[in-house]
PDB file of N, CA and C in Angstrom:
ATOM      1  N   UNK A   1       0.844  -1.178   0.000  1.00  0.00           N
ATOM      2  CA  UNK A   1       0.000   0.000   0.000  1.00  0.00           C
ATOM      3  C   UNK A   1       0.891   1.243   0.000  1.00  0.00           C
ATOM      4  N   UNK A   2       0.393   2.395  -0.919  1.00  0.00           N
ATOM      5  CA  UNK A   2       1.569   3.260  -0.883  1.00  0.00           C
ATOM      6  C   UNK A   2       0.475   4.169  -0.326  1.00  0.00           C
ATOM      7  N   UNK A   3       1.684   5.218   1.005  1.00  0.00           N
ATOM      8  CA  UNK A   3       1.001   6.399   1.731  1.00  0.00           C
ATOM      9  C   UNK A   3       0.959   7.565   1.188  1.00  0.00           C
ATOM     10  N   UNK A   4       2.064   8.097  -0.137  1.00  0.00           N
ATOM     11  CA  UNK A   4       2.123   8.618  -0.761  1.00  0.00           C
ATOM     12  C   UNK A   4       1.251   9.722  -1.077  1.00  0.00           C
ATOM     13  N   UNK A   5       1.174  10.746  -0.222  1.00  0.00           N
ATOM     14  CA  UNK A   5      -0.612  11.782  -0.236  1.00  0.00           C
ATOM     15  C   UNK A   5      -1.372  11.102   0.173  1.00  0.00           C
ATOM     16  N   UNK A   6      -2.695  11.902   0.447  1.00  0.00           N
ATOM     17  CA  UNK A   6      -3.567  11.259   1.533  1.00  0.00           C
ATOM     18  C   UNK A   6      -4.347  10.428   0.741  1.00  0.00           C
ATOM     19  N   UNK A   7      -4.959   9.469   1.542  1.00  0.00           N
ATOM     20  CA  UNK A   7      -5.807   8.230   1.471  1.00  0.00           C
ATOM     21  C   UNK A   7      -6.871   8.736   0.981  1.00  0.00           C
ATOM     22  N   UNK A   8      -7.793   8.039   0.540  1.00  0.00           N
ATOM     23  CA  UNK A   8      -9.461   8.292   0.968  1.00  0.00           C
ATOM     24  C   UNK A   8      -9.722   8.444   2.170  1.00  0.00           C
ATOM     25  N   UNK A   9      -9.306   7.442   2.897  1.00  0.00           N
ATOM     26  CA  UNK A   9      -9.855   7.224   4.142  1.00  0.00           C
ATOM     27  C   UNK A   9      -9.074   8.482   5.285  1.00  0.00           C
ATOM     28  N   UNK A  10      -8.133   8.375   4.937  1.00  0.00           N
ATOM     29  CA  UNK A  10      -7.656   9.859   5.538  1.00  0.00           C
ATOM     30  C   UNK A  10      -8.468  10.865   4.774  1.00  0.00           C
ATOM     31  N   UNK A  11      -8.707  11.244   4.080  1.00  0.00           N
ATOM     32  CA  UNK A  11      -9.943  12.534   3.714  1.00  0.00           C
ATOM     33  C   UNK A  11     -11.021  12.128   4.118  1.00  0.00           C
ATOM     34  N   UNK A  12     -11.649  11.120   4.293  1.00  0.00           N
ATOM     35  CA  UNK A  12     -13.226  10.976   5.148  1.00  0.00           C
ATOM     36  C   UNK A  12     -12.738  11.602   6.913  1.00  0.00           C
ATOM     37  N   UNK A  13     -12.021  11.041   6.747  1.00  0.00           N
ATOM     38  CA  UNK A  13     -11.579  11.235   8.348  1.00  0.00           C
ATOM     39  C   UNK A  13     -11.165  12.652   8.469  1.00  0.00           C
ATOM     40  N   UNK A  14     -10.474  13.553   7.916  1.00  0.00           N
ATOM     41  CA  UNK A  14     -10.320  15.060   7.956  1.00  0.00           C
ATOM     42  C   UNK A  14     -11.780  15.908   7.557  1.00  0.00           C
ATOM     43  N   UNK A  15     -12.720  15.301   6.327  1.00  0.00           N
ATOM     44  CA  UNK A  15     -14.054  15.657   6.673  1.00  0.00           C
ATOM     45  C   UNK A  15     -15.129  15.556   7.447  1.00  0.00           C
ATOM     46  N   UNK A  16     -14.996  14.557   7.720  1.00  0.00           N
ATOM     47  CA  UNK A  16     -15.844  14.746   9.561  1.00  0.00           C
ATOM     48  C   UNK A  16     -15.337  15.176  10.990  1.00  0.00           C
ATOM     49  N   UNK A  17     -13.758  15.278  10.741  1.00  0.00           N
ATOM     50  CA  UNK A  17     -13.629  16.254  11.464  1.00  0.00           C
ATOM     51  C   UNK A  17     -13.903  17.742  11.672  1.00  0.00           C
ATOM     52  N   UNK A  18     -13.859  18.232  10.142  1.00  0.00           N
ATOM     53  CA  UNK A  18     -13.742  19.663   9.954  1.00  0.00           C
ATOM     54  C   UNK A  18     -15.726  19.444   9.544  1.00  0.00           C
ATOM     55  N   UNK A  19     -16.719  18.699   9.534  1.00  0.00           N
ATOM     56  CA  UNK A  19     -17.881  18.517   9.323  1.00  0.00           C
ATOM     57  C   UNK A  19     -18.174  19.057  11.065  1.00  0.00           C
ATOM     58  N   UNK A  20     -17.519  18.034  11.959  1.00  0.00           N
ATOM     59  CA  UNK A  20     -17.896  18.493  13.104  1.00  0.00           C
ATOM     60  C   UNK A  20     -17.448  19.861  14.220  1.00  0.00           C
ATOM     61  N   UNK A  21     -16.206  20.095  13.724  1.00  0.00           N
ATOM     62  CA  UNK A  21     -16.319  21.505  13.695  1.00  0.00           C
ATOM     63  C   UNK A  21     -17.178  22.416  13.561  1.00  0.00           C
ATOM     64  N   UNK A  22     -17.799  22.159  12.414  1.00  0.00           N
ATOM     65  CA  UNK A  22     -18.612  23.139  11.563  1.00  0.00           C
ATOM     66  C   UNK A  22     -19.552  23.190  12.556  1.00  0.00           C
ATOM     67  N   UNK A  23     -20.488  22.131  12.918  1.00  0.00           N
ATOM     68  CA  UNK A  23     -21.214  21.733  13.224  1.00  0.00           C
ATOM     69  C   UNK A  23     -21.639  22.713  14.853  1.00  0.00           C
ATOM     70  N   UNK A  24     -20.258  22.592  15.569  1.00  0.00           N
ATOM     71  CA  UNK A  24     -19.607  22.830  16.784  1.00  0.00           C
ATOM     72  C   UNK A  24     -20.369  24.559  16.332  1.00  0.00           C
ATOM     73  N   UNK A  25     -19.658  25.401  15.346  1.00  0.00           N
ATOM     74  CA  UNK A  25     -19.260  26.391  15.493  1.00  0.00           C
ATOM     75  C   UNK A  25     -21.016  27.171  14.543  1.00  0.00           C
ATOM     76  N   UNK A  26     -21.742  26.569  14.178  1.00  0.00           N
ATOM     77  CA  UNK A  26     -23.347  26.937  13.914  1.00  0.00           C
ATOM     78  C   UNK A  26     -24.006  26.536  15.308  1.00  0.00           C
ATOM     79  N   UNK A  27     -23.492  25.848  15.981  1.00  0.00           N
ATOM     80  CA  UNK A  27     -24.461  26.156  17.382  1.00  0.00           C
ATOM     81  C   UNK A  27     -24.121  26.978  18.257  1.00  0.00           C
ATOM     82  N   UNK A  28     -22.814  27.671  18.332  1.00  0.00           N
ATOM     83  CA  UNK A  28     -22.682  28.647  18.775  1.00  0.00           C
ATOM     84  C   UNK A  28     -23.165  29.594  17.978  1.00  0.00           C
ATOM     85  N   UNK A  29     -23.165  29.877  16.689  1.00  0.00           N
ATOM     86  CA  UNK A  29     -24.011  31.468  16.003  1.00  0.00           C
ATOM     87  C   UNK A  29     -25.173  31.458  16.380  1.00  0.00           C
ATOM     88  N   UNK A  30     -26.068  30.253  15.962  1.00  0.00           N
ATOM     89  CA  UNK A  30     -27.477  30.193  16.507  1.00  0.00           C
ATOM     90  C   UNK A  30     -27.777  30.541  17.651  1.00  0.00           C
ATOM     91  N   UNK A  31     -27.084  30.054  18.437  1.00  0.00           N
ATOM     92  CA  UNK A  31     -27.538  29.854  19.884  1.00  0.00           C
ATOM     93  C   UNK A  31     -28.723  29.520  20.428  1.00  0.00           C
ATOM     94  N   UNK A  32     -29.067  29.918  21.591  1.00  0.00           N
ATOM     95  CA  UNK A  32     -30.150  29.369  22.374  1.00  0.00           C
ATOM     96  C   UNK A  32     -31.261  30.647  23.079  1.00  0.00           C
ATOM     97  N   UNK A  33     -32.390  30.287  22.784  1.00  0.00           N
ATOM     98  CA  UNK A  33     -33.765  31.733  23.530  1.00  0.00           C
ATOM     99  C   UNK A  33     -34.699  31.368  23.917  1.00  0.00           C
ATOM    100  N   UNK A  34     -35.343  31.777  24.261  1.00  0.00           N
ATOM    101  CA  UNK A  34     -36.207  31.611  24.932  1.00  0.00           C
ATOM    102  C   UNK A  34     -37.646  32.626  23.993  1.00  0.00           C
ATOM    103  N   UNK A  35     -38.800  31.108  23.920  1.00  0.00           N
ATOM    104  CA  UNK A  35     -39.636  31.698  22.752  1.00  0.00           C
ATOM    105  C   UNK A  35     -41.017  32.779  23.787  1.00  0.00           C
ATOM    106  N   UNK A  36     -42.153  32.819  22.989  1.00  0.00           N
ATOM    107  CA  UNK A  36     -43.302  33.456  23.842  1.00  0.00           C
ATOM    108  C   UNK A  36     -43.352  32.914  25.128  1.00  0.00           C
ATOM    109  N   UNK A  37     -43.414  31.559  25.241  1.00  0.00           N
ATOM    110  CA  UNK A  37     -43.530  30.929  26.306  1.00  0.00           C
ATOM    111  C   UNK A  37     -43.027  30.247  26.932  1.00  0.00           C
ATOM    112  N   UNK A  38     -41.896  31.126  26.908  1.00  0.00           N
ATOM    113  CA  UNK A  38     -40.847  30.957  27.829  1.00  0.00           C
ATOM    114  C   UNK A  38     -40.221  29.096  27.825  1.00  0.00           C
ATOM    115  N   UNK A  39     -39.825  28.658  26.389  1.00  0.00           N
ATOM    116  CA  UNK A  39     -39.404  27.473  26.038  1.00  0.00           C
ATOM    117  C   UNK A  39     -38.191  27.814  25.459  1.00  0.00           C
ATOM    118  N   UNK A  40     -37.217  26.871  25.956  1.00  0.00           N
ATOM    119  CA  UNK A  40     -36.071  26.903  25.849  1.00  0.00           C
ATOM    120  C   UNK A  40     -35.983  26.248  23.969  1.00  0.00           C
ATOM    121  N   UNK A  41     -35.641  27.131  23.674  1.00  0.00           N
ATOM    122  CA  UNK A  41     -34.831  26.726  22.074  1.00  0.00           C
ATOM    123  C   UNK A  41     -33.416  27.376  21.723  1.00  0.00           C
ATOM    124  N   UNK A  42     -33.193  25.416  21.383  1.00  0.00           N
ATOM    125  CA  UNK A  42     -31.532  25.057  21.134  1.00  0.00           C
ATOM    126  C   UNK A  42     -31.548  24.212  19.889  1.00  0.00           C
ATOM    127  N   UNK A  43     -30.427  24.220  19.537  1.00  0.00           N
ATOM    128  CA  UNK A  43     -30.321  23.086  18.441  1.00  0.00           C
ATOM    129  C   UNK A  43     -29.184  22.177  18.763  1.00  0.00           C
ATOM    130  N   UNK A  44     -29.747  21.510  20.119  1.00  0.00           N
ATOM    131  CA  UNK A  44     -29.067  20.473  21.074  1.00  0.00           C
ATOM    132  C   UNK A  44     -28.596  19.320  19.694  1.00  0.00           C
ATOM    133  N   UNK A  45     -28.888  19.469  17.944  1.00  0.00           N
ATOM    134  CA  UNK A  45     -28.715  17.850  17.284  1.00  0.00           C
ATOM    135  C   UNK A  45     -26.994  18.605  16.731  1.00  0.00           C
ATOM    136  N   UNK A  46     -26.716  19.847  16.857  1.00  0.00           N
ATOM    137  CA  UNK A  46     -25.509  20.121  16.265  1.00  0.00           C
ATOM    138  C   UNK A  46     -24.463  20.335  17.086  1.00  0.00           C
ATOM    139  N   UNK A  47     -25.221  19.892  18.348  1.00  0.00           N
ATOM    140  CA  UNK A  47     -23.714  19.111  19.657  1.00  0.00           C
ATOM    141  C   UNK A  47     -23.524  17.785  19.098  1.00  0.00           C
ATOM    142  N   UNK A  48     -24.411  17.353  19.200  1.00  0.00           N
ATOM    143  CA  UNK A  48     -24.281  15.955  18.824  1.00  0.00           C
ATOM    144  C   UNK A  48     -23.936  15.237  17.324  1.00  0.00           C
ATOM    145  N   UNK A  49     -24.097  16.144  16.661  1.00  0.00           N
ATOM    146  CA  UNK A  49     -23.896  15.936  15.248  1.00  0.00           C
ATOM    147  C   UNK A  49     -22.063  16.078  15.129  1.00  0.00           C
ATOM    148  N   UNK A  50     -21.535  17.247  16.395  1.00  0.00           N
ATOM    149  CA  UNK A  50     -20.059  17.598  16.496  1.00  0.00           C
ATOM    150  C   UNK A  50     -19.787  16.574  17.148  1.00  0.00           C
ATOM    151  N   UNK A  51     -19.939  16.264  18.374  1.00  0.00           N
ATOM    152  CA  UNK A  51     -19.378  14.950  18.652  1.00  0.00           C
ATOM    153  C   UNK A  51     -18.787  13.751  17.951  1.00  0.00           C
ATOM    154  N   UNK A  52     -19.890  13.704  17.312  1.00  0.00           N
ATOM    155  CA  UNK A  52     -19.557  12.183  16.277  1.00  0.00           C
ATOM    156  C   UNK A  52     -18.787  12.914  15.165  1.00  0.00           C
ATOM    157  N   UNK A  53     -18.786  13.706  14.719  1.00  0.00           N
ATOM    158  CA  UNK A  53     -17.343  14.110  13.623  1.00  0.00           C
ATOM    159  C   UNK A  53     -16.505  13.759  13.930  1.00  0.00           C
ATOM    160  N   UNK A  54     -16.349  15.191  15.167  1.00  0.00           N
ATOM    161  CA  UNK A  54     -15.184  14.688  15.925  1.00  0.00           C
ATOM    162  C   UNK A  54     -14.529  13.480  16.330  1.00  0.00           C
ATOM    163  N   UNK A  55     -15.269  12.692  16.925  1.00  0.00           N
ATOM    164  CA  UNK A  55     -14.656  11.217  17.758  1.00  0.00           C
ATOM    165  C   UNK A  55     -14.335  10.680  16.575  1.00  0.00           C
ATOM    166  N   UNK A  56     -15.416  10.106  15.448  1.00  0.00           N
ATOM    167  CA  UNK A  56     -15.410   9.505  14.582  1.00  0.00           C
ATOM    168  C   UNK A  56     -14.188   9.886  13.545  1.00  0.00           C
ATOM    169  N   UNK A  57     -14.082  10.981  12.954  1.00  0.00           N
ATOM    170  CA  UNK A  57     -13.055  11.754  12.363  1.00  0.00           C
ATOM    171  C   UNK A  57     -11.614  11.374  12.866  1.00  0.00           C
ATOM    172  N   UNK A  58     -11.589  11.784  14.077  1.00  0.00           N
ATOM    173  CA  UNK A  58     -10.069  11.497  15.214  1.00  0.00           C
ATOM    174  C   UNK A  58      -9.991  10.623  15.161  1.00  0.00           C
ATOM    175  N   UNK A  59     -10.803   9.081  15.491  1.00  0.00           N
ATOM    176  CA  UNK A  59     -10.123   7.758  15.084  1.00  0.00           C
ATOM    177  C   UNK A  59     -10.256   7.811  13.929  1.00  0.00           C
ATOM    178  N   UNK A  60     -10.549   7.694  13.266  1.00  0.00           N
ATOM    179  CA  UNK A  60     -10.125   7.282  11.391  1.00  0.00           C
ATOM    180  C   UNK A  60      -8.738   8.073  11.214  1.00  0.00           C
ATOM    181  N   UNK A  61      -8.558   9.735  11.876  1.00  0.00           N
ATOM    182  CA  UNK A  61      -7.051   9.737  11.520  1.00  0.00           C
ATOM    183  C   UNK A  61      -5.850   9.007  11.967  1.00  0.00           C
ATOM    184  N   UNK A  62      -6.356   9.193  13.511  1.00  0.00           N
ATOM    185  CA  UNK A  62      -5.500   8.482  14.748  1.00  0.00           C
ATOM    186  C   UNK A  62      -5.142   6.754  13.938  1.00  0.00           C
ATOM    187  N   UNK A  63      -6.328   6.374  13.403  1.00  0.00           N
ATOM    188  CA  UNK A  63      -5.730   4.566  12.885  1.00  0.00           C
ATOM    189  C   UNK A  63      -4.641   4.676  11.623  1.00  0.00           C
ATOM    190  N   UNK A  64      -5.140   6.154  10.893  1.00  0.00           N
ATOM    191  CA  UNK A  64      -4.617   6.160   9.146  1.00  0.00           C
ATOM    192  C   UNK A  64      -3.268   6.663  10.083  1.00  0.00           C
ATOM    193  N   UNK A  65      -2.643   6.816  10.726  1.00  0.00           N
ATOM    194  CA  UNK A  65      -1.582   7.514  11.434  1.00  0.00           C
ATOM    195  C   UNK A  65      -0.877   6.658  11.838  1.00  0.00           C
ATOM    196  N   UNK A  66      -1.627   5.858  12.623  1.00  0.00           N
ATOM    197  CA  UNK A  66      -0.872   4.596  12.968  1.00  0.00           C
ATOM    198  C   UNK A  66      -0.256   3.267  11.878  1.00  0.00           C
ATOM    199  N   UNK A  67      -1.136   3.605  11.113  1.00  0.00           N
ATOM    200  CA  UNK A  67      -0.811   2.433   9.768  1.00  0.00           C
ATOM    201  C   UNK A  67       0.451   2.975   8.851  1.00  0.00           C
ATOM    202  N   UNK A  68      -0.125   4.193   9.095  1.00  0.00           N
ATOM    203  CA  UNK A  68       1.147   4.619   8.066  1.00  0.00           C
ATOM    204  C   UNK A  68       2.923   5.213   8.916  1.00  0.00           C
ATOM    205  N   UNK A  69       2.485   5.071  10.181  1.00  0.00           N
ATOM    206  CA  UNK A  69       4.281   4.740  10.701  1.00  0.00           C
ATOM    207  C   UNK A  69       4.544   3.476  10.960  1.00  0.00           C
ATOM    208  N   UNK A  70       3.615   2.112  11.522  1.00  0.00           N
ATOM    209  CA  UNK A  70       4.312   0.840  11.209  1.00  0.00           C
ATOM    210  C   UNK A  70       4.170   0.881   9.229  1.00  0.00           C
ATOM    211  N   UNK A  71       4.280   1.721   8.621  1.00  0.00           N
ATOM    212  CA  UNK A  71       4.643   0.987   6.702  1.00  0.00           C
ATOM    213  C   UNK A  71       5.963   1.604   7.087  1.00  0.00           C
ATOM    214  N   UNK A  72       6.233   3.093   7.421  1.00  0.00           N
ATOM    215  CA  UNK A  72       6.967   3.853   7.719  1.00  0.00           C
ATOM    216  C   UNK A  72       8.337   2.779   8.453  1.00  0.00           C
ATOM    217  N   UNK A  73       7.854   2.052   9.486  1.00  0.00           N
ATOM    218  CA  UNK A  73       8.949   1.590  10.336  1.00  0.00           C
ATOM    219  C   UNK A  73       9.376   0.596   9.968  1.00  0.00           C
ATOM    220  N   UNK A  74       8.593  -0.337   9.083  1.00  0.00           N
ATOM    221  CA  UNK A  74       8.525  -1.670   8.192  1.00  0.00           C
ATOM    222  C   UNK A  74       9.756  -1.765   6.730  1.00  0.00           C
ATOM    223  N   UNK A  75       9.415  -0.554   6.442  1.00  0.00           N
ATOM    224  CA  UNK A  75       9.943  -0.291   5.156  1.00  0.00           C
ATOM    225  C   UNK A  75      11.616   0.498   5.531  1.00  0.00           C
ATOM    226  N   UNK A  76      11.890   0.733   6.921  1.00  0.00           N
ATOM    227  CA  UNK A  76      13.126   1.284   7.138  1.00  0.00           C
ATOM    228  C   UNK A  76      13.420   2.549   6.366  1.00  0.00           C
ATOM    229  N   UNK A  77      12.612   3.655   6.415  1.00  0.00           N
ATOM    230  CA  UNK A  77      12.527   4.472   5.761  1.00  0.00           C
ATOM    231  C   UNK A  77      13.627   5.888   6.716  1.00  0.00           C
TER     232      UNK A  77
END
Protein backbone atom coordinates (compact mmCIF):
# COMPACT_ATOMS: atom_id res chain seq x y z
CA UNK A 1 0.00 0.00 0.00
CA UNK A 2 1.57 3.26 -0.88
CA UNK A 3 1.00 6.40 1.73
CA UNK A 4 2.12 8.62 -0.76
CA UNK A 5 -0.61 11.78 -0.24
CA UNK A 6 -3.57 11.26 1.53
CA UNK A 7 -5.81 8.23 1.47
CA UNK A 8 -9.46 8.29 0.97
CA UNK A 9 -9.86 7.22 4.14
CA UNK A 10 -7.66 9.86 5.54
CA UNK A 11 -9.94 12.53 3.71
CA UNK A 12 -13.23 10.98 5.15
CA UNK A 13 -11.58 11.24 8.35
CA UNK A 14 -10.32 15.06 7.96
CA UNK A 15 -14.05 15.66 6.67
CA UNK A 16 -15.84 14.75 9.56
CA UNK A 17 -13.63 16.25 11.46
CA UNK A 18 -13.74 19.66 9.95
CA UNK A 19 -17.88 18.52 9.32
CA UNK A 20 -17.90 18.49 13.10
CA UNK A 21 -16.32 21.50 13.69
CA UNK A 22 -18.61 23.14 11.56
CA UNK A 23 -21.21 21.73 13.22
CA UNK A 24 -19.61 22.83 16.78
CA UNK A 25 -19.26 26.39 15.49
CA UNK A 26 -23.35 26.94 13.91
CA UNK A 27 -24.46 26.16 17.38
CA UNK A 28 -22.68 28.65 18.77
CA UNK A 29 -24.01 31.47 16.00
CA UNK A 30 -27.48 30.19 16.51
CA UNK A 31 -27.54 29.85 19.88
CA UNK A 32 -30.15 29.37 22.37
CA UNK A 33 -33.76 31.73 23.53
CA UNK A 34 -36.21 31.61 24.93
CA UNK A 35 -39.64 31.70 22.75
CA UNK A 36 -43.30 33.46 23.84
CA UNK A 37 -43.53 30.93 26.31
CA UNK A 38 -40.85 30.96 27.83
CA UNK A 39 -39.40 27.47 26.04
CA UNK A 40 -36.07 26.90 25.85
CA UNK A 41 -34.83 26.73 22.07
CA UNK A 42 -31.53 25.06 21.13
CA UNK A 43 -30.32 23.09 18.44
CA UNK A 44 -29.07 20.47 21.07
CA UNK A 45 -28.72 17.85 17.28
CA UNK A 46 -25.51 20.12 16.26
CA UNK A 47 -23.71 19.11 19.66
CA UNK A 48 -24.28 15.96 18.82
CA UNK A 49 -23.90 15.94 15.25
CA UNK A 50 -20.06 17.60 16.50
CA UNK A 51 -19.38 14.95 18.65
CA UNK A 52 -19.56 12.18 16.28
CA UNK A 53 -17.34 14.11 13.62
CA UNK A 54 -15.18 14.69 15.92
CA UNK A 55 -14.66 11.22 17.76
CA UNK A 56 -15.41 9.50 14.58
CA UNK A 57 -13.06 11.75 12.36
CA UNK A 58 -10.07 11.50 15.21
CA UNK A 59 -10.12 7.76 15.08
CA UNK A 60 -10.13 7.28 11.39
CA UNK A 61 -7.05 9.74 11.52
CA UNK A 62 -5.50 8.48 14.75
CA UNK A 63 -5.73 4.57 12.88
CA UNK A 64 -4.62 6.16 9.15
CA UNK A 65 -1.58 7.51 11.43
CA UNK A 66 -0.87 4.60 12.97
CA UNK A 67 -0.81 2.43 9.77
CA UNK A 68 1.15 4.62 8.07
CA UNK A 69 4.28 4.74 10.70
CA UNK A 70 4.31 0.84 11.21
CA UNK A 71 4.64 0.99 6.70
CA UNK A 72 6.97 3.85 7.72
CA UNK A 73 8.95 1.59 10.34
CA UNK A 74 8.52 -1.67 8.19
CA UNK A 75 9.94 -0.29 5.16
CA UNK A 76 13.13 1.28 7.14
CA UNK A 77 12.53 4.47 5.76
Amino acid sequence: MDYIGMTKVTFIGAILVCAGLLAWAGYAVQGSYLDDENVLREPFYLLALGWFGVIVGGAILLVSAVRYAISVLRRGD
